[in-house]
PDB file of N, CA and C in Angstrom:
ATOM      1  N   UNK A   1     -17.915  24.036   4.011  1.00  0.00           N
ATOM      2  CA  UNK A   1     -16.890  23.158   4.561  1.00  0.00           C
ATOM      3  C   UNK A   1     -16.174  23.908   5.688  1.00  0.00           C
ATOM      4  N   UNK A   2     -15.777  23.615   6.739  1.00  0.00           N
ATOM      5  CA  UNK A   2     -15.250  23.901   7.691  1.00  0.00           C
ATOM      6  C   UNK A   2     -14.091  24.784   7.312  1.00  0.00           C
ATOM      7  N   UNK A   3     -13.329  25.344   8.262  1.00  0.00           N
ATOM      8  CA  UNK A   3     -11.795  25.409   8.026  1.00  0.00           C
ATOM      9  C   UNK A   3     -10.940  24.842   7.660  1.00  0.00           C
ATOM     10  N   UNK A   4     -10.187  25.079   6.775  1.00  0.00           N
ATOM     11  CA  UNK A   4      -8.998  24.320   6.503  1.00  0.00           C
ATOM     12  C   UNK A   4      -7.189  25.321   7.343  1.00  0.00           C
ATOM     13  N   UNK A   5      -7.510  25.684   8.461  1.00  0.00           N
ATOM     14  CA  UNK A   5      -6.554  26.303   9.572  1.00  0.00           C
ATOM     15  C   UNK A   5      -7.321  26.049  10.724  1.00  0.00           C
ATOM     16  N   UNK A   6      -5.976  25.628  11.069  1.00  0.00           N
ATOM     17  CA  UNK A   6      -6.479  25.704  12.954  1.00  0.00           C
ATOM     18  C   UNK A   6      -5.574  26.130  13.923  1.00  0.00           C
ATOM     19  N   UNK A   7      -5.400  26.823  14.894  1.00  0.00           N
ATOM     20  CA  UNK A   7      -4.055  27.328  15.390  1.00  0.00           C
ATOM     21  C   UNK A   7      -3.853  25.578  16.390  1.00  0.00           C
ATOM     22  N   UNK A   8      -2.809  25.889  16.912  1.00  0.00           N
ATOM     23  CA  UNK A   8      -2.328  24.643  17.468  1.00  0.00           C
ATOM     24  C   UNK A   8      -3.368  24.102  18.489  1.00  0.00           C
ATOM     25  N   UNK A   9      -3.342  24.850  19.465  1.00  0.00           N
ATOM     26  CA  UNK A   9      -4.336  24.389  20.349  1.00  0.00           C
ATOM     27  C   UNK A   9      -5.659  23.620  20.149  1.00  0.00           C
ATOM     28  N   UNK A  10      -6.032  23.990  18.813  1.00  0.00           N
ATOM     29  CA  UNK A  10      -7.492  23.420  17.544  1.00  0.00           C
ATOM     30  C   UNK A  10      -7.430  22.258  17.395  1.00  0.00           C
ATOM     31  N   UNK A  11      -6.142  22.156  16.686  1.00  0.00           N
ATOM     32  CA  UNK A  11      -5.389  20.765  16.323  1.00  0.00           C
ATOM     33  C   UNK A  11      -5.416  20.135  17.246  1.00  0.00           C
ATOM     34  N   UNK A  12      -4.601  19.961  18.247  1.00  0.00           N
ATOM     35  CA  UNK A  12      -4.709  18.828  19.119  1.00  0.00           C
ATOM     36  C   UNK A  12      -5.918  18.523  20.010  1.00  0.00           C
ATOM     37  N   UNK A  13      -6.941  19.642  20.100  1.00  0.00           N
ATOM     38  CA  UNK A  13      -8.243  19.233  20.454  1.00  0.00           C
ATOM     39  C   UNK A  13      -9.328  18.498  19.123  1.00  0.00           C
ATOM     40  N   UNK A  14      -8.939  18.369  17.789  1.00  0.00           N
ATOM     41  CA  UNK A  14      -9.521  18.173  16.914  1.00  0.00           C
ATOM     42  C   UNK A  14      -8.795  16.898  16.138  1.00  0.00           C
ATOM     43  N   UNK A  15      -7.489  16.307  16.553  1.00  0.00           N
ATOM     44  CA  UNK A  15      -7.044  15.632  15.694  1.00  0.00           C
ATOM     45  C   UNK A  15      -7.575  14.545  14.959  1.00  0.00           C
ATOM     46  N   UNK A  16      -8.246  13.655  15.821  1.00  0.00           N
ATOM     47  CA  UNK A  16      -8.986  12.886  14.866  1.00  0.00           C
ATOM     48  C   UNK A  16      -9.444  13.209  14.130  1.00  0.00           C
ATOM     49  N   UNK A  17     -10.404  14.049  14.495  1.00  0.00           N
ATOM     50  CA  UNK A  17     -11.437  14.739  13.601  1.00  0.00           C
ATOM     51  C   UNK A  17     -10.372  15.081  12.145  1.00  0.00           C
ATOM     52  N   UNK A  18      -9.278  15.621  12.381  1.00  0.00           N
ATOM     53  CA  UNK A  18      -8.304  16.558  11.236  1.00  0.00           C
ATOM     54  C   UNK A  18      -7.789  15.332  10.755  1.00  0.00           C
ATOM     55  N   UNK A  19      -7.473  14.497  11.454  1.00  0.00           N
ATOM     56  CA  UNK A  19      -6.752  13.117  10.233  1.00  0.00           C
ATOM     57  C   UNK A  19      -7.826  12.659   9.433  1.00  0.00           C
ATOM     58  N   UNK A  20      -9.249  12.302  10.098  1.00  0.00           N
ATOM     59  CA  UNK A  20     -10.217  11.767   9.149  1.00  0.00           C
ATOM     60  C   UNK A  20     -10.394  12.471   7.882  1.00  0.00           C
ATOM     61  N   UNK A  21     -10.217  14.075   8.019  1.00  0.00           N
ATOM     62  CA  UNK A  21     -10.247  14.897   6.808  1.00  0.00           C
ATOM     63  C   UNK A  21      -9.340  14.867   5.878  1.00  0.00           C
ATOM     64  N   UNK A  22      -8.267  14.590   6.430  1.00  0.00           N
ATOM     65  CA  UNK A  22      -6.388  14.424   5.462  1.00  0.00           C
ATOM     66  C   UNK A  22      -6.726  12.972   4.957  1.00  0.00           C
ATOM     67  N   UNK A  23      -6.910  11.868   5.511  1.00  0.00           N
ATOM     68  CA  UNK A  23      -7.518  10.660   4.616  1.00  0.00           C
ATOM     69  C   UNK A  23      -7.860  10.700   3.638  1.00  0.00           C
ATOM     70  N   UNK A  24      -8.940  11.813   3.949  1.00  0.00           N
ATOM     71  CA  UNK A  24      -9.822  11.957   2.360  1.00  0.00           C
ATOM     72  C   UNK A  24      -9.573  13.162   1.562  1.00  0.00           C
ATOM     73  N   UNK A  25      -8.240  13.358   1.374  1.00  0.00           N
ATOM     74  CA  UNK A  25      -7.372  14.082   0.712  1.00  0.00           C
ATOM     75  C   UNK A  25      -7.045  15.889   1.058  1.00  0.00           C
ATOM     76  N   UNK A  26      -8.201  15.840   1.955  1.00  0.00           N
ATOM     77  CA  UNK A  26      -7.832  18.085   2.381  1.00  0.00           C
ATOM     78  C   UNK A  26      -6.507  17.666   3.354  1.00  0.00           C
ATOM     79  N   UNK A  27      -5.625  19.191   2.491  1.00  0.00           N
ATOM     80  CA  UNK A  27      -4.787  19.444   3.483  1.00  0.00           C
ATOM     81  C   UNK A  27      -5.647  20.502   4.072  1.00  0.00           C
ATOM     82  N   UNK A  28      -4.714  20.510   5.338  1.00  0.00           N
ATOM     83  CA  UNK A  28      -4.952  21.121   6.746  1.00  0.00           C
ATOM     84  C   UNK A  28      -3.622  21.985   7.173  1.00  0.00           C
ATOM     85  N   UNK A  29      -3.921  23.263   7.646  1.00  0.00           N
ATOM     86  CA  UNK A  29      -2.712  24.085   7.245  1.00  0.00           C
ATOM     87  C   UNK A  29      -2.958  24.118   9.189  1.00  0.00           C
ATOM     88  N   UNK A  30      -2.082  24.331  10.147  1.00  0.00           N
ATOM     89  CA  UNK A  30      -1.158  24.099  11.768  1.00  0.00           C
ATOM     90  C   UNK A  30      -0.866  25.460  11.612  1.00  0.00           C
ATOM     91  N   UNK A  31      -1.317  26.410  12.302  1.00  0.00           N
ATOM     92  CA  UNK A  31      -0.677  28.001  12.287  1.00  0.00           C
ATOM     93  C   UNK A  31      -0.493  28.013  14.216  1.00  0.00           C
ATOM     94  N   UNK A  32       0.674  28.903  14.297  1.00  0.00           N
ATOM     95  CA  UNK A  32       0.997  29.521  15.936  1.00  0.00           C
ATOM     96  C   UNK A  32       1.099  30.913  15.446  1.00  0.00           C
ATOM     97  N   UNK A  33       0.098  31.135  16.472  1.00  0.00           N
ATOM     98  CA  UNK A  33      -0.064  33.098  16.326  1.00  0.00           C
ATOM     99  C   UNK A  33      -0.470  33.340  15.122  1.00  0.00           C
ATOM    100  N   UNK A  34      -1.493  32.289  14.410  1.00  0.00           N
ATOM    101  CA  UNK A  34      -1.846  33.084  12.859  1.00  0.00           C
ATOM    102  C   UNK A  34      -0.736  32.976  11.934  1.00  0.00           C
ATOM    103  N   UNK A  35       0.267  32.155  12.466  1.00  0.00           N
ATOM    104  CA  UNK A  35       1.213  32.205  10.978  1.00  0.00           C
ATOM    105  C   UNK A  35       1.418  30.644  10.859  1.00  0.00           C
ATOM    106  N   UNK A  36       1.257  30.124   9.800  1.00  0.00           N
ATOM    107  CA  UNK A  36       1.369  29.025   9.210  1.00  0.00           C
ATOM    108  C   UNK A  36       2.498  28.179   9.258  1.00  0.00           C
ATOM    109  N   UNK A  37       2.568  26.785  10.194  1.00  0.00           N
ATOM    110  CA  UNK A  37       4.064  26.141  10.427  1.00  0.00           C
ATOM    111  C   UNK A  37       4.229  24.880  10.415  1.00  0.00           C
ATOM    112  N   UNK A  38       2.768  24.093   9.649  1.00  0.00           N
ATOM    113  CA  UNK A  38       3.262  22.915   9.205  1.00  0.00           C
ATOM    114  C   UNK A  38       1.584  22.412   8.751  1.00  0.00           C
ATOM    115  N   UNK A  39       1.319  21.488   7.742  1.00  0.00           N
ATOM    116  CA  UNK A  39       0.839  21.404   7.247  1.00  0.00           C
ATOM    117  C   UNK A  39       0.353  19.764   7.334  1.00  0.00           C
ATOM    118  N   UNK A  40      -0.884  19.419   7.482  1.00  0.00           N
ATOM    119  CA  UNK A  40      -1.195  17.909   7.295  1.00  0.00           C
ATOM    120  C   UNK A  40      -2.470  17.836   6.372  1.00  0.00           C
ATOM    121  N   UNK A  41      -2.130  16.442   6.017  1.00  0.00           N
ATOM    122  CA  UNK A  41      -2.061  15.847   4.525  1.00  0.00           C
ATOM    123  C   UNK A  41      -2.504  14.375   4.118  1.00  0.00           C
ATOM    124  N   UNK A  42      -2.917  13.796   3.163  1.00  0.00           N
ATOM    125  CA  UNK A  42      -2.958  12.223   3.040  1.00  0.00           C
ATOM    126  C   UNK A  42      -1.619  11.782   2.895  1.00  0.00           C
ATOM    127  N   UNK A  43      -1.405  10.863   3.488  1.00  0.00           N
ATOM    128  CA  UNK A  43       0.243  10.148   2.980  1.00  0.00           C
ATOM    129  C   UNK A  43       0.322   9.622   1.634  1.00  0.00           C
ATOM    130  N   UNK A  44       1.008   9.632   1.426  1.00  0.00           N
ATOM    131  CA  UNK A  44       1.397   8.939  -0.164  1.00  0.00           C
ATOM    132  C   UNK A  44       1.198   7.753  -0.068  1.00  0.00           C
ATOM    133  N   UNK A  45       0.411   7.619  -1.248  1.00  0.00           N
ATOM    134  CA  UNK A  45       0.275   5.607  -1.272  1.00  0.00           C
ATOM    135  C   UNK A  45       1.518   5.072  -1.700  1.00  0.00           C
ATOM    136  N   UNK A  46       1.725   3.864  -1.809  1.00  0.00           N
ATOM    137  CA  UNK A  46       2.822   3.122  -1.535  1.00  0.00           C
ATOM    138  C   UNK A  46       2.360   2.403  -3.050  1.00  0.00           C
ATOM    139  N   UNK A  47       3.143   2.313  -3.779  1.00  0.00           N
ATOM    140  CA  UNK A  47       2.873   1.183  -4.960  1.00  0.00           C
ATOM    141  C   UNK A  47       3.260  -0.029  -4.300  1.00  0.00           C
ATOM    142  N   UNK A  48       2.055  -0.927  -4.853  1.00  0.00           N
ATOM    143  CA  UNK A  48       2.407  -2.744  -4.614  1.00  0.00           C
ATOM    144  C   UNK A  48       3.544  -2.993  -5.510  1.00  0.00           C
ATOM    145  N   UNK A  49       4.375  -3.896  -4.768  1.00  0.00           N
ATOM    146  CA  UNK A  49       4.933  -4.803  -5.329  1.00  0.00           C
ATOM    147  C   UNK A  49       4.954  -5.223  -6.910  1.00  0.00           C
ATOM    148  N   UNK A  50       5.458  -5.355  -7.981  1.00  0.00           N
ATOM    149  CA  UNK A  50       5.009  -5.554  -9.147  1.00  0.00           C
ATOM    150  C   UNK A  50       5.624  -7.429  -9.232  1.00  0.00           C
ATOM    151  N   UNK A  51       4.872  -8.159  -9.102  1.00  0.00           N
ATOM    152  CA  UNK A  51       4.931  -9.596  -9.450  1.00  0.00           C
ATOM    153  C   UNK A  51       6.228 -10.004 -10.901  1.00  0.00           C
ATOM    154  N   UNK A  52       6.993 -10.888 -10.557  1.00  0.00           N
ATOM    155  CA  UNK A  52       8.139 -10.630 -12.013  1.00  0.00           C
ATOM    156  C   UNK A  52       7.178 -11.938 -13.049  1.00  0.00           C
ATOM    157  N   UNK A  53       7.415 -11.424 -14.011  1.00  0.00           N
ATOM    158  CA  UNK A  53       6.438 -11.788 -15.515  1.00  0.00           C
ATOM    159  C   UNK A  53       7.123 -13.381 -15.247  1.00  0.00           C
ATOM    160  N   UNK A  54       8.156 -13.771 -14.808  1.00  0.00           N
ATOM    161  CA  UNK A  54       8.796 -15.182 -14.769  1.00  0.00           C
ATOM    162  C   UNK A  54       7.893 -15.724 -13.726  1.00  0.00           C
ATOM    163  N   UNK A  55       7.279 -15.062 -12.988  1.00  0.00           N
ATOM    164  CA  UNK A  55       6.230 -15.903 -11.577  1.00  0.00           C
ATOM    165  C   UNK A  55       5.607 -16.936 -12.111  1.00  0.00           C
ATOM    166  N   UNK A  56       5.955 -18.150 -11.265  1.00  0.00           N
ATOM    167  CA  UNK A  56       4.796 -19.214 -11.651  1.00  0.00           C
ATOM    168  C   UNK A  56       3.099 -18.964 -11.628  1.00  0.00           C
ATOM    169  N   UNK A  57       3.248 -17.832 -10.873  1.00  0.00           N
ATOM    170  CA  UNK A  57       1.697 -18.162 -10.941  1.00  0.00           C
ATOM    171  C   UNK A  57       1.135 -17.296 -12.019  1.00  0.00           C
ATOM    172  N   UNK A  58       1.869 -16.448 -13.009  1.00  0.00           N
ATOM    173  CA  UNK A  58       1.194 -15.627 -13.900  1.00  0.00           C
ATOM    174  C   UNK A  58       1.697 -16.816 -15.049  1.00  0.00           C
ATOM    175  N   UNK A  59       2.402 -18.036 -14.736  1.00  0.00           N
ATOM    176  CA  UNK A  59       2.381 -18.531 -16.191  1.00  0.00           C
ATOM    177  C   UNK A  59       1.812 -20.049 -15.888  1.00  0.00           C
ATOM    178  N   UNK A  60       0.853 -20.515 -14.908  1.00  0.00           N
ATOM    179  CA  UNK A  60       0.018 -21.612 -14.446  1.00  0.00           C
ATOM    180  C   UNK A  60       0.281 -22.631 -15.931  1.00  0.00           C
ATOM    181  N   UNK A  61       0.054 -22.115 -16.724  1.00  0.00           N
ATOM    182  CA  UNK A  61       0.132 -23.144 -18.360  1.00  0.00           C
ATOM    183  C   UNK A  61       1.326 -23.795 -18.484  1.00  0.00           C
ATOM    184  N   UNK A  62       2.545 -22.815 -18.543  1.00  0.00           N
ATOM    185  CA  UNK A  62       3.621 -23.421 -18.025  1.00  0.00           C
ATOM    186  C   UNK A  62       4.148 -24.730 -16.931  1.00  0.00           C
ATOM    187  N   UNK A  63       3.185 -24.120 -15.715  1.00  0.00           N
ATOM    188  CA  UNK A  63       4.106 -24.901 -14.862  1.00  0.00           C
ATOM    189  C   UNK A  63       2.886 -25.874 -14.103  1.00  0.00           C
ATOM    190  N   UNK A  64       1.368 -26.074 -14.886  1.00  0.00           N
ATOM    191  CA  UNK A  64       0.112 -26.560 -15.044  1.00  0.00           C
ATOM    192  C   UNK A  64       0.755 -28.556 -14.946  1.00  0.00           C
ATOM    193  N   UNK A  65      -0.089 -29.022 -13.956  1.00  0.00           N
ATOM    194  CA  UNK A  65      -0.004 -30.550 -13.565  1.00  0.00           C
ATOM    195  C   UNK A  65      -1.033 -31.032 -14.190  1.00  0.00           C
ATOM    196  N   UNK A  66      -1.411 -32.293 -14.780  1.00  0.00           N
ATOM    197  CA  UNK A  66      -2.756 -32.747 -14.873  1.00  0.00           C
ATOM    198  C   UNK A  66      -2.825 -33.206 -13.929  1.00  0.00           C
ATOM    199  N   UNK A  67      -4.293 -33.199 -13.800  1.00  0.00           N
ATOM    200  CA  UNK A  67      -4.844 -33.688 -12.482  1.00  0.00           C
ATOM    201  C   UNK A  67      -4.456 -33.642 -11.028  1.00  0.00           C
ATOM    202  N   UNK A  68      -5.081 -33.749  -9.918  1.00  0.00           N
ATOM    203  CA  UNK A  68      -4.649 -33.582  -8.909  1.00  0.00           C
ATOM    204  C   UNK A  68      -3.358 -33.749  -8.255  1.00  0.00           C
ATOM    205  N   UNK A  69      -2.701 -32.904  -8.757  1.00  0.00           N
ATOM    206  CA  UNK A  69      -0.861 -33.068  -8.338  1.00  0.00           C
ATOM    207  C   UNK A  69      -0.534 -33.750  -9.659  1.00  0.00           C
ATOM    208  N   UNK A  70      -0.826 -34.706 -10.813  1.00  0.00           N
ATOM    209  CA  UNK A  70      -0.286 -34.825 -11.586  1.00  0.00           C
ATOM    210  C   UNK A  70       0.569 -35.932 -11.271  1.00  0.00           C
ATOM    211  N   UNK A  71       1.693 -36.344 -11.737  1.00  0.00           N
ATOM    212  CA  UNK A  71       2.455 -37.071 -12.253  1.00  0.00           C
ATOM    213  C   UNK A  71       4.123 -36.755 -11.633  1.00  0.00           C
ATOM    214  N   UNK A  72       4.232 -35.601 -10.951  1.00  0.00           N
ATOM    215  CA  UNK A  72       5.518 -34.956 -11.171  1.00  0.00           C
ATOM    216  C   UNK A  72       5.332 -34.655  -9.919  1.00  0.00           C
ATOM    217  N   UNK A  73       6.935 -35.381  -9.430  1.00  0.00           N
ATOM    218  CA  UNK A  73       7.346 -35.543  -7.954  1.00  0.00           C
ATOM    219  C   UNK A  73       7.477 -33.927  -7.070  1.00  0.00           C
ATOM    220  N   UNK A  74       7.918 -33.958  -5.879  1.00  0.00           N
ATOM    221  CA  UNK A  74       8.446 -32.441  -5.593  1.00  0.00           C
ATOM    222  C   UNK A  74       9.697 -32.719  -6.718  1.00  0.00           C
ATOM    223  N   UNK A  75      10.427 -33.426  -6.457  1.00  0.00           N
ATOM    224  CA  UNK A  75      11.823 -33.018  -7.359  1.00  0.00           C
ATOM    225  C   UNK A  75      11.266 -32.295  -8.483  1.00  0.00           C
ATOM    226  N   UNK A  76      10.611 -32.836  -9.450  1.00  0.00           N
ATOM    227  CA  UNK A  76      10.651 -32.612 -10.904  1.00  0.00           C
ATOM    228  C   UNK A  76       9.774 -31.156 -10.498  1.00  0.00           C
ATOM    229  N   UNK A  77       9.217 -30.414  -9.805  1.00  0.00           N
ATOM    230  CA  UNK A  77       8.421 -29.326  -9.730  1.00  0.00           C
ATOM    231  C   UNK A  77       9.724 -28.404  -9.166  1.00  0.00           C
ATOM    232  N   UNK A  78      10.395 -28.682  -8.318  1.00  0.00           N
ATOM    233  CA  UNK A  78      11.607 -27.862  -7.906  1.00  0.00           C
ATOM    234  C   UNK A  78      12.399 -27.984  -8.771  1.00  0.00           C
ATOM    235  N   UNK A  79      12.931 -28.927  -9.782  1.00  0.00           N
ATOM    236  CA  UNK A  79      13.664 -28.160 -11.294  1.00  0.00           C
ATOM    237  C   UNK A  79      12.792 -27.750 -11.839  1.00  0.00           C
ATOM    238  N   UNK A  80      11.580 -27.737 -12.279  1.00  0.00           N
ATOM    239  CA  UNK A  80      10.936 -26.543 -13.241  1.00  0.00           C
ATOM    240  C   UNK A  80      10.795 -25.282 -12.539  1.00  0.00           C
ATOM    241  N   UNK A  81      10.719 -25.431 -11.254  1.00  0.00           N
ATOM    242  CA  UNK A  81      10.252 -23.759 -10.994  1.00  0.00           C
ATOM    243  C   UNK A  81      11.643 -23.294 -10.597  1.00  0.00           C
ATOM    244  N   UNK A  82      12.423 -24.066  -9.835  1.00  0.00           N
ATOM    245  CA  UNK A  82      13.995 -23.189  -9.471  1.00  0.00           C
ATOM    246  C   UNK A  82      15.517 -23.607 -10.101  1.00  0.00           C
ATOM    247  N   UNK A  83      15.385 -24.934 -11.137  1.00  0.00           N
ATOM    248  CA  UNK A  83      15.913 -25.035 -12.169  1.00  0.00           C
ATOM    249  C   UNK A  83      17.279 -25.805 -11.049  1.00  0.00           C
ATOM    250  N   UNK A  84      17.147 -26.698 -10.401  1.00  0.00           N
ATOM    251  CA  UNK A  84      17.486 -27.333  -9.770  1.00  0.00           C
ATOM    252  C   UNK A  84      16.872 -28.417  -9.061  1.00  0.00           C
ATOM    253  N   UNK A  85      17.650 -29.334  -8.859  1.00  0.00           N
ATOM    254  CA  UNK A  85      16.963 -30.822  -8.216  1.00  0.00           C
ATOM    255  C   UNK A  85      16.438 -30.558  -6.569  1.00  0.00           C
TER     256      UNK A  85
END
């Protein structure tokens, strides 16, 4: 595997190349004059969103029409899902 240091000048002739590698998780250690001064990396993933357990769409049975649209106006679907007319 290649280096994992590059003095600066490396780096910015190599960056793509050095992000494609930090993607896939190697850090990459940035040295001036052989001494080590900053470091790149994969970013931290971001957690999704967590959906609230009250969502209509994780309780479809609940808030389930027969048949194509069913029976039940917008009104009567806007008091079941926001508990208002």
């Amino acid at each position: 595997m290649p280096p994992s240091s590059f003095n600066i000048h490396a780096a910015k002739s190599n960056l793509s190349r050095l992000v494609m590698r930090a993607e896939k998780g190697e850090r990459i250690t940035i040295a001036r004059a052989g001494r080590p001064v900053a470091q790149l990396g994969p970013a931290a993933q971001s957690e999704r969103p967590r959906m609230s357990p009250d969502d209509p769409l994780l309780n479809l049975d609940r808030f389930a029409a027969d048949g194509p649209g069913g029976k039940m106006t917008n009104k009567d679907i806007d008091h079941l899902l926001y508990g208002h007319a």
